[in-house]
Protein backbone atom coordinates (compact mmCIF):
# COMPACT_ATOMS: atom_id res chain seq x y z
CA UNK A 1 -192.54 182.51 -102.30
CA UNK A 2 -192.13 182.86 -105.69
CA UNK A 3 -190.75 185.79 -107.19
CA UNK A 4 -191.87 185.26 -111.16
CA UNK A 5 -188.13 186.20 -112.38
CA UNK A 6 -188.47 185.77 -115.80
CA UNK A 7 -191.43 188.07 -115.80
CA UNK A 8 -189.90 190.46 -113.54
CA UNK A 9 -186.48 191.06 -114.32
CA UNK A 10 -186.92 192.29 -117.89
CA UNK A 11 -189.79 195.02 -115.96
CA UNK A 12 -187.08 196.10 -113.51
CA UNK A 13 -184.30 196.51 -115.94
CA UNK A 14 -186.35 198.80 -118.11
CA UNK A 15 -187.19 200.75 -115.00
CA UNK A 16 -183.70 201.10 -114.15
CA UNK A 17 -182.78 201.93 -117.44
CA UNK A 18 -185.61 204.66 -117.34
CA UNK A 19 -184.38 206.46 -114.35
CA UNK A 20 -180.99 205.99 -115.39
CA UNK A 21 -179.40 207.15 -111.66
CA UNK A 22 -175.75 206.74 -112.56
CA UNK A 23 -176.20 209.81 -114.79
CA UNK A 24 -177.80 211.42 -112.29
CA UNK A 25 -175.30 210.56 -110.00
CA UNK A 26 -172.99 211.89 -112.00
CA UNK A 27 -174.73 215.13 -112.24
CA UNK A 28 -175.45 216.00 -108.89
CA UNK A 29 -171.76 215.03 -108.19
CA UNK A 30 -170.43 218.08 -110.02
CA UNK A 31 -168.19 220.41 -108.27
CA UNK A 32 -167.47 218.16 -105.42
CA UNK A 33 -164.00 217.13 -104.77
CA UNK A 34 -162.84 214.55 -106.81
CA UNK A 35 -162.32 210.73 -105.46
CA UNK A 36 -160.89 208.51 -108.09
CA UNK A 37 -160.04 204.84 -107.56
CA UNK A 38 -157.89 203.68 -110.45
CA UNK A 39 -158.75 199.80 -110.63
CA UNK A 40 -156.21 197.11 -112.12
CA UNK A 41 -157.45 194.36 -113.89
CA UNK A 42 -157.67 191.35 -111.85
CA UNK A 43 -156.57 188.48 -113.66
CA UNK A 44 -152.78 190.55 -114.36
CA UNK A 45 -151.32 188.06 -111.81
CA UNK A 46 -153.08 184.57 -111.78
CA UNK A 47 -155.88 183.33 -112.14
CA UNK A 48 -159.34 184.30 -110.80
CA UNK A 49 -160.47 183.07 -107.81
CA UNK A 50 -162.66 184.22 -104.63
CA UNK A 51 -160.48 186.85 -103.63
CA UNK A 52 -160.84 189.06 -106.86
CA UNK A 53 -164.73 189.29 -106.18
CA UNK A 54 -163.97 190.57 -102.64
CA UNK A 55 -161.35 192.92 -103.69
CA UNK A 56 -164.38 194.33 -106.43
CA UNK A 57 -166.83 194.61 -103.48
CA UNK A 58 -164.74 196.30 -101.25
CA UNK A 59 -163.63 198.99 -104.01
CA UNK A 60 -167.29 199.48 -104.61
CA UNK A 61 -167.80 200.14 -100.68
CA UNK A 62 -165.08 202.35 -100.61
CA UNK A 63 -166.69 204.64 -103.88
CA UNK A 64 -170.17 204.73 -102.77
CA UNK A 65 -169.10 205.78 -99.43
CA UNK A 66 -167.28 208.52 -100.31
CA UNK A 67 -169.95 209.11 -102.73
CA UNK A 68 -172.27 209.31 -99.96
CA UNK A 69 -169.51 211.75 -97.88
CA UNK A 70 -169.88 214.25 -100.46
CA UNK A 71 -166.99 213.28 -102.76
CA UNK A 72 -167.29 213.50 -106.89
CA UNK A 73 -166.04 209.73 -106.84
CA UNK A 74 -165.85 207.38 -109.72
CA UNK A 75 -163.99 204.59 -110.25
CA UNK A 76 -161.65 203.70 -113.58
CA UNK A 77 -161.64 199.56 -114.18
CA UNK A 78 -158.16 199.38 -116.38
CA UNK A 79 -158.00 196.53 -118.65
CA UNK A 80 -154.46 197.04 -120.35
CA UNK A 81 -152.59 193.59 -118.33
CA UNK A 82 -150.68 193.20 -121.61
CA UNK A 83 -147.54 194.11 -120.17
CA UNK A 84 -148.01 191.75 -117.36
CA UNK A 85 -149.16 189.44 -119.49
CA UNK A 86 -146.55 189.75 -122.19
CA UNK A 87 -144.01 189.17 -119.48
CA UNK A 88 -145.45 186.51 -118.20
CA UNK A 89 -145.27 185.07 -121.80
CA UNK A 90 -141.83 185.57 -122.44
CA UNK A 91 -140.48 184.09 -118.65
CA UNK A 92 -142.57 180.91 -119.56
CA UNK A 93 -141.39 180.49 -123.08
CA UNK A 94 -137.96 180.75 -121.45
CA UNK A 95 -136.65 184.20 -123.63
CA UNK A 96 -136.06 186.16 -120.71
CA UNK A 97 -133.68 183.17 -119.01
């Protein structure tokens, strides 16, 4: 089977773009109750690794489902680990002993 990728995907990303169903999503979500899933970043505490992809799937599951239960849900991704980060910096250069 081949499935003619290079031909294909640019076709279904402009379709996709074209229907643009987040925004309508979005829309028809209004006045619901709200479900938001506040989302750390996931390198804060290590590095990636296998886990981290799970952990993104399952927080997907968990907004389309109770997107699909009649919740308003979206989910924030927060990228602000410098605090971790910074801490992390300071223990391993040995300031903080």
């Amino acid at each position: 089977m081949k499935a003619n990728l290079p031909q294909n995907e640019p076709l279904r990303l402009a379709r996709w773009a074209k229907l643009d169903l987040y925004a309508e999503l979005r829309k028809a979500g209004q006045g619901r109750p709200a479900y938001i899933l506040h989302d750390g970043p996931p390198y804060a505490n290590g590095p990636l690794h296998l886990g981290h992809a799970l952990n993104k799937g399952l927080k997907d599951f968990v907004v389309k489902s109770k997107t699909m239960a009649g919740f308003d849900s979206v989910s924030y991704t927060h990228l602000l680990a410098h605090l971790t980060l910074s801490w992390r910096g300071f223990r391993d250069a040995a300031v903080l002993r």
